[in-house]
C-alpha atoms as a PDB file:
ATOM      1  CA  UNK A   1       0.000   0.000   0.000  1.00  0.00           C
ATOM      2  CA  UNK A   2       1.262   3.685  -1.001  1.00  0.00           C
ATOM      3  CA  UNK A   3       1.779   5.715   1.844  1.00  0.00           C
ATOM      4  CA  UNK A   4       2.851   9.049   1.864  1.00  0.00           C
ATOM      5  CA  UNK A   5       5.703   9.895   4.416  1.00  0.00           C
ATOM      6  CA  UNK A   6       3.745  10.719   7.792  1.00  0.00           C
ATOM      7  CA  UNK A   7       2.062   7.227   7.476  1.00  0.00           C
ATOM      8  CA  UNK A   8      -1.396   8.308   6.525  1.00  0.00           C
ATOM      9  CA  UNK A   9      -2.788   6.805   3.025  1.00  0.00           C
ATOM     10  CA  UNK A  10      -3.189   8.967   0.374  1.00  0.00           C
ATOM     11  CA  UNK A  11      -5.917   8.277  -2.892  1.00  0.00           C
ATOM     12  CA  UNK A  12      -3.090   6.120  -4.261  1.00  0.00           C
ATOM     13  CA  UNK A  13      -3.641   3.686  -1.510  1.00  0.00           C
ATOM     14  CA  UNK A  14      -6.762   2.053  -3.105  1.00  0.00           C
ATOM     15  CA  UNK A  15      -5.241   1.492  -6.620  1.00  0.00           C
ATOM     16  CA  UNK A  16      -4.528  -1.941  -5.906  1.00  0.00           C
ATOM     17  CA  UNK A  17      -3.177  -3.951  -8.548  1.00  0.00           C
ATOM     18  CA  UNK A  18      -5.150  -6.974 -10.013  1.00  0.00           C
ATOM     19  CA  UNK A  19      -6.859  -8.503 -13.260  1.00  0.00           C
ATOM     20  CA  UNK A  20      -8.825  -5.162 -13.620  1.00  0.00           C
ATOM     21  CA  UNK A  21      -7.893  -1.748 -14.904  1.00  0.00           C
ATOM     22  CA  UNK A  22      -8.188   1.769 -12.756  1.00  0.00           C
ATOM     23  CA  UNK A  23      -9.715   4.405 -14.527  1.00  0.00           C
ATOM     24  CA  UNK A  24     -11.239   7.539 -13.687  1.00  0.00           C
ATOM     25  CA  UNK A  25     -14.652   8.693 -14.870  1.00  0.00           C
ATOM     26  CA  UNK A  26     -16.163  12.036 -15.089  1.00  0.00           C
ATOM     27  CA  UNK A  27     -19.747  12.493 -13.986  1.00  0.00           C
ATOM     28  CA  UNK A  28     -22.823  14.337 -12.584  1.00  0.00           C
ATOM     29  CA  UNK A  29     -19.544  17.122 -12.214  1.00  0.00           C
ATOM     30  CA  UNK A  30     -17.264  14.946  -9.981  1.00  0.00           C
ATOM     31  CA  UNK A  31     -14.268  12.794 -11.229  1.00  0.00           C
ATOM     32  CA  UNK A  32     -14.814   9.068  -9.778  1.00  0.00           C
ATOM     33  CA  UNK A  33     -12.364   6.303 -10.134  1.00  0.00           C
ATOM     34  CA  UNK A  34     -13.234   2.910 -10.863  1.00  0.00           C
ATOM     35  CA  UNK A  35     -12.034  -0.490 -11.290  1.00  0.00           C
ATOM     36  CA  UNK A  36     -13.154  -2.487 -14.521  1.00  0.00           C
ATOM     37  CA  UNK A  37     -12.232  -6.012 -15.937  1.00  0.00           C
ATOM     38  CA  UNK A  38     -13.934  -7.974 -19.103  1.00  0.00           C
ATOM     39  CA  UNK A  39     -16.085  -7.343 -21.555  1.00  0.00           C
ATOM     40  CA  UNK A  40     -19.811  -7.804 -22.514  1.00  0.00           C
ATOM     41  CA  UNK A  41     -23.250  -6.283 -21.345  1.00  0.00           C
ATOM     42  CA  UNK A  42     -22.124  -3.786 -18.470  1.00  0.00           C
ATOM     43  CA  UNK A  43     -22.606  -4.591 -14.892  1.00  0.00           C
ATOM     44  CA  UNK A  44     -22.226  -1.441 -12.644  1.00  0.00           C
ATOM     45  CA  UNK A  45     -21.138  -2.793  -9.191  1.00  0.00           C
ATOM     46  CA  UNK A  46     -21.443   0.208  -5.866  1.00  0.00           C
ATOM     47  CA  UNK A  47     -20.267  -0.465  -2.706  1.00  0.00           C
ATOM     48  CA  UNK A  48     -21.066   0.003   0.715  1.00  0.00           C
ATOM     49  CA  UNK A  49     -19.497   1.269   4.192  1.00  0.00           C
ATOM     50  CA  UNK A  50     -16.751   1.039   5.649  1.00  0.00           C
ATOM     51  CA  UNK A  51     -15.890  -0.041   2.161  1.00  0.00           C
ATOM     52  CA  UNK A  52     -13.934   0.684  -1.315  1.00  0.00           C
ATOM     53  CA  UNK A  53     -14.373  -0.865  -4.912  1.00  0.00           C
ATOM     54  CA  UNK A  54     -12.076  -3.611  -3.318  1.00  0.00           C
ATOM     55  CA  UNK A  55     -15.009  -5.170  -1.731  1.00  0.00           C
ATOM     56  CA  UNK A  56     -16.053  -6.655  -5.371  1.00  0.00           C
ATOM     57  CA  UNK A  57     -12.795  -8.438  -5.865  1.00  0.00           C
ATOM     58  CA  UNK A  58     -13.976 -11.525  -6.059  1.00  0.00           C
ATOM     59  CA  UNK A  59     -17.172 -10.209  -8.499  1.00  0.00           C
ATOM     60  CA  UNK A  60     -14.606  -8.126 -10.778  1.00  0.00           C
ATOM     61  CA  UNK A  61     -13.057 -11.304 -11.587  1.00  0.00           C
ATOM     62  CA  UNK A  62     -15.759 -14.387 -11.697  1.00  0.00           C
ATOM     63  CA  UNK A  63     -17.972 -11.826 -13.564  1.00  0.00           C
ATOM     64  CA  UNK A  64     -15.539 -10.722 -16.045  1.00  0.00           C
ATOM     65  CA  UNK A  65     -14.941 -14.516 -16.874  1.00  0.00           C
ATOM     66  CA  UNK A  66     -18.608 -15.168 -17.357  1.00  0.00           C
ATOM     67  CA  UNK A  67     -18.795 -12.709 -20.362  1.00  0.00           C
ATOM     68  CA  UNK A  68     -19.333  -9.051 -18.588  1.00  0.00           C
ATOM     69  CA  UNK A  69     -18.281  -5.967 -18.526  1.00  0.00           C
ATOM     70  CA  UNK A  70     -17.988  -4.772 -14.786  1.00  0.00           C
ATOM     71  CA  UNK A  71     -16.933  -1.957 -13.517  1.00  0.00           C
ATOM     72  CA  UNK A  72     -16.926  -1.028 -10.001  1.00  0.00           C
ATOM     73  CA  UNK A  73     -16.524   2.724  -8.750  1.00  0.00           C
ATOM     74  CA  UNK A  74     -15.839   4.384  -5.485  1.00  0.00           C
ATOM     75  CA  UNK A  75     -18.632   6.511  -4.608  1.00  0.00           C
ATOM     76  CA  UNK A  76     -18.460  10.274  -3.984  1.00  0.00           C
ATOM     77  CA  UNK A  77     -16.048  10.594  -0.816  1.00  0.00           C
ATOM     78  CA  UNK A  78     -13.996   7.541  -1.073  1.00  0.00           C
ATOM     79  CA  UNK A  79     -11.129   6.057  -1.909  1.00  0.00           C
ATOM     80  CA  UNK A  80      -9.907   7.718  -4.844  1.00  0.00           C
ATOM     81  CA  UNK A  81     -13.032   9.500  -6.018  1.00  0.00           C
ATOM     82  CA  UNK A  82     -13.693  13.528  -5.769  1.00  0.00           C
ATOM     83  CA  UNK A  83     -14.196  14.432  -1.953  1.00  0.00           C
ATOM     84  CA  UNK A  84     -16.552  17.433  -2.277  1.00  0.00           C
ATOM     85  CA  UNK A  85     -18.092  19.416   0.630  1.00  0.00           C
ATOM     86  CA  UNK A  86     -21.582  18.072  -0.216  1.00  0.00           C
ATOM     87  CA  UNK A  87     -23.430  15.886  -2.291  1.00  0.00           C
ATOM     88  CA  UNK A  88     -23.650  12.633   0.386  1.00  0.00           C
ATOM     89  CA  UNK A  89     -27.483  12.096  -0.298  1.00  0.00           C
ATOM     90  CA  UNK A  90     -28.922   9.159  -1.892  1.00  0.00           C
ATOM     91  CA  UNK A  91     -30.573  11.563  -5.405  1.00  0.00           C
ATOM     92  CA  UNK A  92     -27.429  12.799  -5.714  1.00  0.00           C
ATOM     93  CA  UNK A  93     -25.393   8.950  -5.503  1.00  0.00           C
ATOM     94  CA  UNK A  94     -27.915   7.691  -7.542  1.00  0.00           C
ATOM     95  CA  UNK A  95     -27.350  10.534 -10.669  1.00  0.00           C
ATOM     96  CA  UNK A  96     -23.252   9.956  -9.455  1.00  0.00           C
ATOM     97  CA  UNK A  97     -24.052   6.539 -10.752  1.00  0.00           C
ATOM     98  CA  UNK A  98     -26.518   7.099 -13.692  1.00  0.00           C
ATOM     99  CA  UNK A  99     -23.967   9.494 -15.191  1.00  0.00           C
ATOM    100  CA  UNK A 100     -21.514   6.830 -14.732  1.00  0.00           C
ATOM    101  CA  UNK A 101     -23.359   4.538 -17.405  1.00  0.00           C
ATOM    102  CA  UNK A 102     -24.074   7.196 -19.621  1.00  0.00           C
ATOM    103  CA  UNK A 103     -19.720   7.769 -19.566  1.00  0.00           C
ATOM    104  CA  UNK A 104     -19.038   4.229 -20.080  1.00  0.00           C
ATOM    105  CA  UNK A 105     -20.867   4.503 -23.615  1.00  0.00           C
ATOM    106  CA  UNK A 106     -23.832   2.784 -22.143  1.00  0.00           C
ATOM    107  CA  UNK A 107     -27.885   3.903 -22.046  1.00  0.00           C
ATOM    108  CA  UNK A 108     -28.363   1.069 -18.965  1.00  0.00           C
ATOM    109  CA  UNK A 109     -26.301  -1.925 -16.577  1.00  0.00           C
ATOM    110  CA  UNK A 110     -27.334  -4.148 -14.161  1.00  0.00           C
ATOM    111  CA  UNK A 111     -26.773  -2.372 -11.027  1.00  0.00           C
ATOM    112  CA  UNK A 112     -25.762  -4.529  -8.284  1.00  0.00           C
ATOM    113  CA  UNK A 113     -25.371  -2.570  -4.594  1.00  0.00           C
ATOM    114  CA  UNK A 114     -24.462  -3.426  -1.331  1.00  0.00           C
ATOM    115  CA  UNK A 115     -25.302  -1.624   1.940  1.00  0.00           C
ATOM    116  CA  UNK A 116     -24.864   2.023   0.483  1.00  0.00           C
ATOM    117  CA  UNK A 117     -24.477   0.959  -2.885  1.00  0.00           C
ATOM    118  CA  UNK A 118     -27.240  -1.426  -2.224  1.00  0.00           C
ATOM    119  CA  UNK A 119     -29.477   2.151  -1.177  1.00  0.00           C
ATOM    120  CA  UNK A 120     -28.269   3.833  -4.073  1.00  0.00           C
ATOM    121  CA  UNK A 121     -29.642   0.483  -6.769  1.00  0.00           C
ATOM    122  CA  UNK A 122     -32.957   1.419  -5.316  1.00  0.00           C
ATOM    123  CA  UNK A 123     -32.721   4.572  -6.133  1.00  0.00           C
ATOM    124  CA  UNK A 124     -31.630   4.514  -9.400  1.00  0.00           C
ATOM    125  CA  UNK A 125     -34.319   2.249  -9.977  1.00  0.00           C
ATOM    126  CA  UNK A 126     -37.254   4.415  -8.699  1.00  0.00           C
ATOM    127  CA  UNK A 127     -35.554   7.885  -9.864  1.00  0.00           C
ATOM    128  CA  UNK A 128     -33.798   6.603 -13.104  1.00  0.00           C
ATOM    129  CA  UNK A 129     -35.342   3.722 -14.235  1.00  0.00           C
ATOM    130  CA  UNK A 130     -34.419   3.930 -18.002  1.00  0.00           C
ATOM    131  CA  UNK A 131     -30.116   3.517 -16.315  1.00  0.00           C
ATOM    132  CA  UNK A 132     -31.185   0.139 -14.569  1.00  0.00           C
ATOM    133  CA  UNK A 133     -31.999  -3.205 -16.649  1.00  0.00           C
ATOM    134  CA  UNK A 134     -31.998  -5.283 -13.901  1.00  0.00           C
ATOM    135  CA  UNK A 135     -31.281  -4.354 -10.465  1.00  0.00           C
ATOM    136  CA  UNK A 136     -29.503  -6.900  -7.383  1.00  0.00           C
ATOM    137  CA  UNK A 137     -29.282  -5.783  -3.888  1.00  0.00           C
ATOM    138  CA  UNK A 138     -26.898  -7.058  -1.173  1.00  0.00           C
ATOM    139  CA  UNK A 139     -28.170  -6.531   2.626  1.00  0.00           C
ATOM    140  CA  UNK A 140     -29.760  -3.390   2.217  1.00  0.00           C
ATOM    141  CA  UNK A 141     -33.728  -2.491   2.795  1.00  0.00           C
ATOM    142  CA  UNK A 142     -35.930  -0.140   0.181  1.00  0.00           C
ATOM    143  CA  UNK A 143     -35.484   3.026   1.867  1.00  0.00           C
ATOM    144  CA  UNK A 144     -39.171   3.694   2.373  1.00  0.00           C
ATOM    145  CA  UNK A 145     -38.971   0.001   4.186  1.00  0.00           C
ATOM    146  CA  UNK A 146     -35.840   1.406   6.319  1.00  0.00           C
ATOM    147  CA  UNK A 147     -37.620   4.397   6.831  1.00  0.00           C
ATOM    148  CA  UNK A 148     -40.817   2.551   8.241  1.00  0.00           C
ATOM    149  CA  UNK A 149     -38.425   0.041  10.197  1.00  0.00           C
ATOM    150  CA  UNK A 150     -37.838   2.442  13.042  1.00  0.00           C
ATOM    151  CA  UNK A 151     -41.201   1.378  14.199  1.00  0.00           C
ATOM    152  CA  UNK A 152     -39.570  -2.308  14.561  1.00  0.00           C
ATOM    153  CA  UNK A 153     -37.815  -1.759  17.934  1.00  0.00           C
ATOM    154  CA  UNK A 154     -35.506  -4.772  17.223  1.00  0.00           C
ATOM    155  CA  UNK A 155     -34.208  -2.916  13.792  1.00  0.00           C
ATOM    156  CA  UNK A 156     -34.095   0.479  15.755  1.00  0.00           C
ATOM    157  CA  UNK A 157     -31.847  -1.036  18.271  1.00  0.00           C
ATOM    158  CA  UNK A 158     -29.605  -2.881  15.123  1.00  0.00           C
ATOM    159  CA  UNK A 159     -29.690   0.828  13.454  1.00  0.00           C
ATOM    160  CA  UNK A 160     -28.644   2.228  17.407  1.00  0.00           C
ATOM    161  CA  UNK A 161     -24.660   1.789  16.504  1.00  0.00           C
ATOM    162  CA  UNK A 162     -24.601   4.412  13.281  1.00  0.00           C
ATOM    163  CA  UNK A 163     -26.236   7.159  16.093  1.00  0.00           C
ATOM    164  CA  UNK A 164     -23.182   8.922  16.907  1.00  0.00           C
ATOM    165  CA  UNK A 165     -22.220   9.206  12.920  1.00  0.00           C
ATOM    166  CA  UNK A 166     -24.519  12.311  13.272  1.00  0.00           C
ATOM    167  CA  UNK A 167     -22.133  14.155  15.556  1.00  0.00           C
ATOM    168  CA  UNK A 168     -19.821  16.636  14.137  1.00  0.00           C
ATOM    169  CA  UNK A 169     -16.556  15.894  13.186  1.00  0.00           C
ATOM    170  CA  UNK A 170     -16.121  13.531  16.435  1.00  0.00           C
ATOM    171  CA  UNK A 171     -16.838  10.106  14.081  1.00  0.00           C
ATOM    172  CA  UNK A 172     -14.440  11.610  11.470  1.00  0.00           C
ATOM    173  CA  UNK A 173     -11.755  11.798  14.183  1.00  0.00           C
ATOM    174  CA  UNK A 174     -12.091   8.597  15.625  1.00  0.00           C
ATOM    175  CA  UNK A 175     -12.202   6.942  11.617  1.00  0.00           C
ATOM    176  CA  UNK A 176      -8.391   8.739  11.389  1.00  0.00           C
ATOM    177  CA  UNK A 177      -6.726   7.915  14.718  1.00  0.00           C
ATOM    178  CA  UNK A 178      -3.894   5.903  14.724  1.00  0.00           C
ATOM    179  CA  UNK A 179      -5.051   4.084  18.459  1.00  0.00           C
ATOM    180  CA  UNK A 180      -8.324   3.006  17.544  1.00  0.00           C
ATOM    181  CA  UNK A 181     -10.129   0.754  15.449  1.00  0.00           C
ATOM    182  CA  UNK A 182     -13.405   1.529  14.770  1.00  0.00           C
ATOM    183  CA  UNK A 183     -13.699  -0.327  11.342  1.00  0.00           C
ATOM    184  CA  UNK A 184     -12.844  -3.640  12.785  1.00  0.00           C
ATOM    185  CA  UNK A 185     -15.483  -3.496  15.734  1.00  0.00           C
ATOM    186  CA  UNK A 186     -17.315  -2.773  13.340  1.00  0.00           C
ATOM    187  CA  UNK A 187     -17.014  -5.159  10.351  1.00  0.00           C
ATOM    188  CA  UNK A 188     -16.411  -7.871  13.384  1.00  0.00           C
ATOM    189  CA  UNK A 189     -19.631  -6.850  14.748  1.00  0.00           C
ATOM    190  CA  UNK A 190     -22.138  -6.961  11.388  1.00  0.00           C
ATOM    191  CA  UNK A 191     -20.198  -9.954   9.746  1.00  0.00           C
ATOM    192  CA  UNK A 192     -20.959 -14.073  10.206  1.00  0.00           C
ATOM    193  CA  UNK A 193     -18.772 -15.424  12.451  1.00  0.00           C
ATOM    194  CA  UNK A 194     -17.246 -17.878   9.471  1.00  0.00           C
ATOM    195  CA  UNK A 195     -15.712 -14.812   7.803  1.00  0.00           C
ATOM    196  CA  UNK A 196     -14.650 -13.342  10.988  1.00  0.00           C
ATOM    197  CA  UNK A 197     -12.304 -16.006  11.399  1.00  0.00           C
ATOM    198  CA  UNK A 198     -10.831 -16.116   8.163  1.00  0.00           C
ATOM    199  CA  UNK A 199      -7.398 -14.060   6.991  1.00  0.00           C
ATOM    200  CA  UNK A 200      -9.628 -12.657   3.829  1.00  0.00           C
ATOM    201  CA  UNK A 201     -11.283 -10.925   6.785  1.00  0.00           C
ATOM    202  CA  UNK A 202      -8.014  -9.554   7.984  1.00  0.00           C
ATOM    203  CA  UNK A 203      -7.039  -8.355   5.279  1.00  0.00           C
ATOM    204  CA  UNK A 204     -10.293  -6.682   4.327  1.00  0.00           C
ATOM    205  CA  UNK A 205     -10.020  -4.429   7.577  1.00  0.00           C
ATOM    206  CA  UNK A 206      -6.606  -3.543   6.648  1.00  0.00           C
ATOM    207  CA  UNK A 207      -7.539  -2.249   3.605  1.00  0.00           C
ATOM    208  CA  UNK A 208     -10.582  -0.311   4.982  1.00  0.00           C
ATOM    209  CA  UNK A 209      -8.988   0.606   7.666  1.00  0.00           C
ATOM    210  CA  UNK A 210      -6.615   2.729   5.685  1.00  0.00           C
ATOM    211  CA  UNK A 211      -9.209   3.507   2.986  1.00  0.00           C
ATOM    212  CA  UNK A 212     -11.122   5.137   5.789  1.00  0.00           C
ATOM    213  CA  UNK A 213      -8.300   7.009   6.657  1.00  0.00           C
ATOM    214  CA  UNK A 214      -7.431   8.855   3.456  1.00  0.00           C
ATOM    215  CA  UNK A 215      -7.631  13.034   3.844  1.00  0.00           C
ATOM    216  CA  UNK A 216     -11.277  13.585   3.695  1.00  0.00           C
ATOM    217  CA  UNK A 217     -12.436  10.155   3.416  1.00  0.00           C
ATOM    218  CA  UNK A 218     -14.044   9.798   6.737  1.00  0.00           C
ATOM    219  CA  UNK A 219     -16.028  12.979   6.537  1.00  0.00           C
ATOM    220  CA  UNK A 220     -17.797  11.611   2.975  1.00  0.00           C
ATOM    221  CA  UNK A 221     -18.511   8.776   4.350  1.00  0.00           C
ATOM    222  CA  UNK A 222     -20.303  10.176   7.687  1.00  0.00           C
ATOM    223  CA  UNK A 223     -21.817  12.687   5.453  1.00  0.00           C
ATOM    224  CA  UNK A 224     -23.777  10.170   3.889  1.00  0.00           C
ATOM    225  CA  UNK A 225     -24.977   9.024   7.086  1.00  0.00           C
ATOM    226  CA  UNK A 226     -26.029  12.564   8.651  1.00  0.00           C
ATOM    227  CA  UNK A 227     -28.382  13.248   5.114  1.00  0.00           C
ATOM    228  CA  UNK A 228     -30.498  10.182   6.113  1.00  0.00           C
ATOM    229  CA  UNK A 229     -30.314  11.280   9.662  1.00  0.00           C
ATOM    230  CA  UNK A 230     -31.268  14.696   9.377  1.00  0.00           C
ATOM    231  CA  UNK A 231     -33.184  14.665   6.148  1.00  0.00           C
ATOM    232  CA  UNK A 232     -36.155  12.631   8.031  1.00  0.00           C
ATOM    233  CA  UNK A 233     -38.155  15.450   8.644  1.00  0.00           C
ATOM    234  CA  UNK A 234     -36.512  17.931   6.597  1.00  0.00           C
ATOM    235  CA  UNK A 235     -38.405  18.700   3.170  1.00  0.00           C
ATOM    236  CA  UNK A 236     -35.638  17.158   1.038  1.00  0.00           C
ATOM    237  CA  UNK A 237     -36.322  14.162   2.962  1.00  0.00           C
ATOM    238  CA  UNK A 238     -39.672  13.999   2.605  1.00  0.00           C
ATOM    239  CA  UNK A 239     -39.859  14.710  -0.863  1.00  0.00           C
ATOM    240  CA  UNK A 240     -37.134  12.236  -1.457  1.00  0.00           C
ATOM    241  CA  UNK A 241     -39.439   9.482   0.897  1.00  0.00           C
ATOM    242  CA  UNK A 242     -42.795  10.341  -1.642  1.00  0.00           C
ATOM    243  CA  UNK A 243     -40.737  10.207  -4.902  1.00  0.00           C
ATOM    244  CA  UNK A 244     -39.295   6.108  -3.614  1.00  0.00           C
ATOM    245  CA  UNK A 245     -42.650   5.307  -4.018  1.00  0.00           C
ATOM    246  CA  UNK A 246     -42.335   5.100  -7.364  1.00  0.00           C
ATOM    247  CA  UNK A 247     -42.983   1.234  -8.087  1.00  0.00           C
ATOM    248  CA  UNK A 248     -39.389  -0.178  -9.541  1.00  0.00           C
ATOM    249  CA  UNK A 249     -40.421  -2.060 -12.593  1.00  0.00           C
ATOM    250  CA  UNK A 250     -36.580  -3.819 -12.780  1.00  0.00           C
ATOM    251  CA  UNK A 251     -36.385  -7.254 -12.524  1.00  0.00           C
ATOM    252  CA  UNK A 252     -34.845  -7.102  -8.645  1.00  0.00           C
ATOM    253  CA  UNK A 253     -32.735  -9.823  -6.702  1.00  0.00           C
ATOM    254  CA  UNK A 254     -32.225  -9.521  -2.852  1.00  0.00           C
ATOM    255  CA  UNK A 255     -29.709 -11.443  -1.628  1.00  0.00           C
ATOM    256  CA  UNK A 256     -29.591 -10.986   1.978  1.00  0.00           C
ATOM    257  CA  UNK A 257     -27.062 -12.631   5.022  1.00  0.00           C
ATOM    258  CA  UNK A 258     -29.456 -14.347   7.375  1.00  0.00           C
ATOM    259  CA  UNK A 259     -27.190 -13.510  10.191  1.00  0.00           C
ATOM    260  CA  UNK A 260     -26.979  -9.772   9.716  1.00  0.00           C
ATOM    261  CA  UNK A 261     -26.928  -8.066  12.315  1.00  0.00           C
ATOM    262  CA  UNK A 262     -27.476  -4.560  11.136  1.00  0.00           C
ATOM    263  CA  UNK A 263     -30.335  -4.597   8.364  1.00  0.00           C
ATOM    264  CA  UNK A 264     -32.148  -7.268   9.351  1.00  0.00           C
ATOM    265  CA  UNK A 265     -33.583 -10.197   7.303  1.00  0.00           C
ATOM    266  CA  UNK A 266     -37.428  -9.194   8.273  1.00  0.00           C
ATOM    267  CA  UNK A 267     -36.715  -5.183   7.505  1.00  0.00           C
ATOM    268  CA  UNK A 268     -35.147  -6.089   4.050  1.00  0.00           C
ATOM    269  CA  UNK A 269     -37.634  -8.610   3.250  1.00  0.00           C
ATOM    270  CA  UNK A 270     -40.400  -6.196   2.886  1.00  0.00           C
ATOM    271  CA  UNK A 271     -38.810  -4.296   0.392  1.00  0.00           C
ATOM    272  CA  UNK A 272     -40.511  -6.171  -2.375  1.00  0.00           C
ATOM    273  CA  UNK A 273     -44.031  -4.456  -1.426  1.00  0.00           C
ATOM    274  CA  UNK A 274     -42.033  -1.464  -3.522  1.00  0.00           C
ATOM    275  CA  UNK A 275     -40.783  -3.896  -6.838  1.00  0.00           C
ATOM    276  CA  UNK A 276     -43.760  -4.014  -9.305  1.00  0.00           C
ATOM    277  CA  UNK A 277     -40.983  -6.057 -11.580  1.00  0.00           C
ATOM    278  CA  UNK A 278     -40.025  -9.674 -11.418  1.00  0.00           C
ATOM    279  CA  UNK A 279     -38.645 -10.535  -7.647  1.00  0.00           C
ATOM    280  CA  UNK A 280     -36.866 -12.974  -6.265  1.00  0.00           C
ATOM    281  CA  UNK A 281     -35.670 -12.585  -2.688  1.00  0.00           C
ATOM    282  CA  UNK A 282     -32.869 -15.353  -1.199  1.00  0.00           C
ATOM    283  CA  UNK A 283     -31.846 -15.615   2.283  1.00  0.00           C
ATOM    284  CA  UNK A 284     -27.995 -16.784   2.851  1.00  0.00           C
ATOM    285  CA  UNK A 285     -27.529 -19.085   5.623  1.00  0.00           C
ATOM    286  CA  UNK A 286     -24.711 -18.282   8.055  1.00  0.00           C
ATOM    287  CA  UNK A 287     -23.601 -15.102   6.466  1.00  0.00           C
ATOM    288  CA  UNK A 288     -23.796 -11.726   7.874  1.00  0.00           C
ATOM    289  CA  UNK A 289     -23.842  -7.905   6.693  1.00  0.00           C
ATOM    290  CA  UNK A 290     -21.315  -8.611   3.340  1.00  0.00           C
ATOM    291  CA  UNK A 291     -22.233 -11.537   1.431  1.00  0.00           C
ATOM    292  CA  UNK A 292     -20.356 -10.053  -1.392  1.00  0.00           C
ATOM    293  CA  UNK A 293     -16.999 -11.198   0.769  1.00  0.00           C
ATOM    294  CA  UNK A 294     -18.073 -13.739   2.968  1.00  0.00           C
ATOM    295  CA  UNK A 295     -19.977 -16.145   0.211  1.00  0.00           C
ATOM    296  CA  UNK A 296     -17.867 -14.631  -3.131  1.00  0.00           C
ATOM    297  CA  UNK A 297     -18.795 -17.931  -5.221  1.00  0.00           C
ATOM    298  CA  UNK A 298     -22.272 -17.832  -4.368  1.00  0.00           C
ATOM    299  CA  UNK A 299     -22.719 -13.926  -4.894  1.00  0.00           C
ATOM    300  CA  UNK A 300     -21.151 -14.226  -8.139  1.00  0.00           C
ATOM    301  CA  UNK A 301     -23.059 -17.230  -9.599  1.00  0.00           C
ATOM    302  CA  UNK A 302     -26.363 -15.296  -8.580  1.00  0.00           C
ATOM    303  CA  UNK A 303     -25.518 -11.988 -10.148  1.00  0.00           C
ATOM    304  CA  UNK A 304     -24.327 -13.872 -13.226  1.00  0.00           C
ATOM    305  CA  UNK A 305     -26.855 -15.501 -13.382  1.00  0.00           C
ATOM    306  CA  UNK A 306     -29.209 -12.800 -12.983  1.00  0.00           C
ATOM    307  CA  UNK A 307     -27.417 -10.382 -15.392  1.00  0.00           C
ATOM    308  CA  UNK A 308     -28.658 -12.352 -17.999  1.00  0.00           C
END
């Protein structure tokens, strides 16, 4: 890993080297980088937090040999995308990623998203239908089905960890310190237990451990997190909230760990009251909050297999 000389990662950090290409693409007015392998019908892969593009590794590969084009970006705020002052809300992701499509040469992708990423799929899919031709989610909720879960006081107490991302600055500071280790509680915490024990899982916290730590990093991330704090009740929110009702007429996938911890299997499973498309929800045994790393075969096969 590239380190600048005071030991803190720089944007370079996450331009690991691998059967995939880095490239940097310019849209909705931000400059994101992304890793792409293979060739065929696109497949737009976004990820989650604490996370990077690194956390389809295993996808960028296995996909790429089953005939597709996938490319997988950093969203707005990490690893070696633009790190504006604002833009952390899930409209604004969701055009991020639109725009990416339209700068890859393409009019639509499967859009496969995970946690954050997973957030930002439904989006798309509501607010930019024409961008998604089929849409797979990884343990995240429809946001209207998050939004409603607070009413679920087991989900409200699962959701309880993220509270203190809405303080200022304080989460940003603890993300960057060199004597604490927030990303591994956490990952540790929201992962199955097989994974946890595995040195794949080591090395994933390594990497977003120092991902998270890159100049201006932490605060995108958080940022992301106080929107769909604070936006609740705000009119952006609400107007956001009304316009996810919009019925998402994508064929959708939900692949969801049945041990997570932090979206749970009974929040996300109601999502499909929103997909007016084909649906097919499936439940992985033994596998927490990021199926994408703990079950990479099975992942794969699924969104291969739904991609076409």
């Amino acid at each position: 890993m590239t380190e600048p000389q005071d030991g803190q990662p720089d944007a370079t950090s996450v331009l690991l080297p691998g059967p995939w290409a880095h490239r940097d693409v310019s849209a909705n007015g931000v400059r994101l980088h992304a890793a792409e392998a293979g060739d065929g019908p696109l497949v737009l892969l976004l990820h989650g937090f604490p996370q990077f593009w690194w956390t389809w590794r295993h996808q960028l590969t296995g996909l790429a040999a089953a005939g597709l084009r996938v490319v997988a970006p950093d969203l707005r705020g990490y690893g070696a995308s633009d790190k504006p002052p604002r833009g952390y809300d899930l409209p604004t992701a969701a055009a991020d990623a639109a725009a990416v499509i339209r700068a890859l040469g393409e009019t639509d992708a499967v859009v496969v998203g995970a946690d954050w990423g997973g957030l930002v799929g439904w989006t798309m899919a509501a607010l930019h239908p024409r961008s998604v031709r089929r849409l797979v989610v990884v343990g995240a909720a429809h946001p209207r089905r998050l939004r409603s879960s607070v009413a679920d006081a087991r989900q409200r107490r699962a959701l309880a960890y993220a509270l203190h991302y809405q303080l200022p600055r304080l989460p940003e500071r603890r993300l960057t310190r060199a004597d604490d280790d927030p990303v591994a509680d956490l990952m540790r915490r929201w992962a199955g237990p097989a994974w946890v024990q595995t040195r794949d899982f080591a090395d994933a916290v390594s990497r977003y451990r120092a991902a998270s730590r890159i100049p201006q990093a932490a605060y995108g991330a958080m940022e992301y997190y106080r929107w769909a704090g604070r936006s609740q009740l705000r009119p952006d929110g609400l107007r956001f909230a009304r316009r996810m009702a919009a019925p998402v007429t994508a064929p959708t996938l939900q692949l969801h760990g049945a041990l997570d911890p932090y979206v749970l299997p009974r929040t996300a499973l109601g999502s499909d009251r929103y997909v007016a498309g084909a649906y097919e929800w499936r439940e992985l045994p033994g596998v927490g909050h990021f199926p994408q790393e703990e079950t990479p075969a099975e992942v794969t096969a699924a969104i291969a297999a739904w991609a076409r």
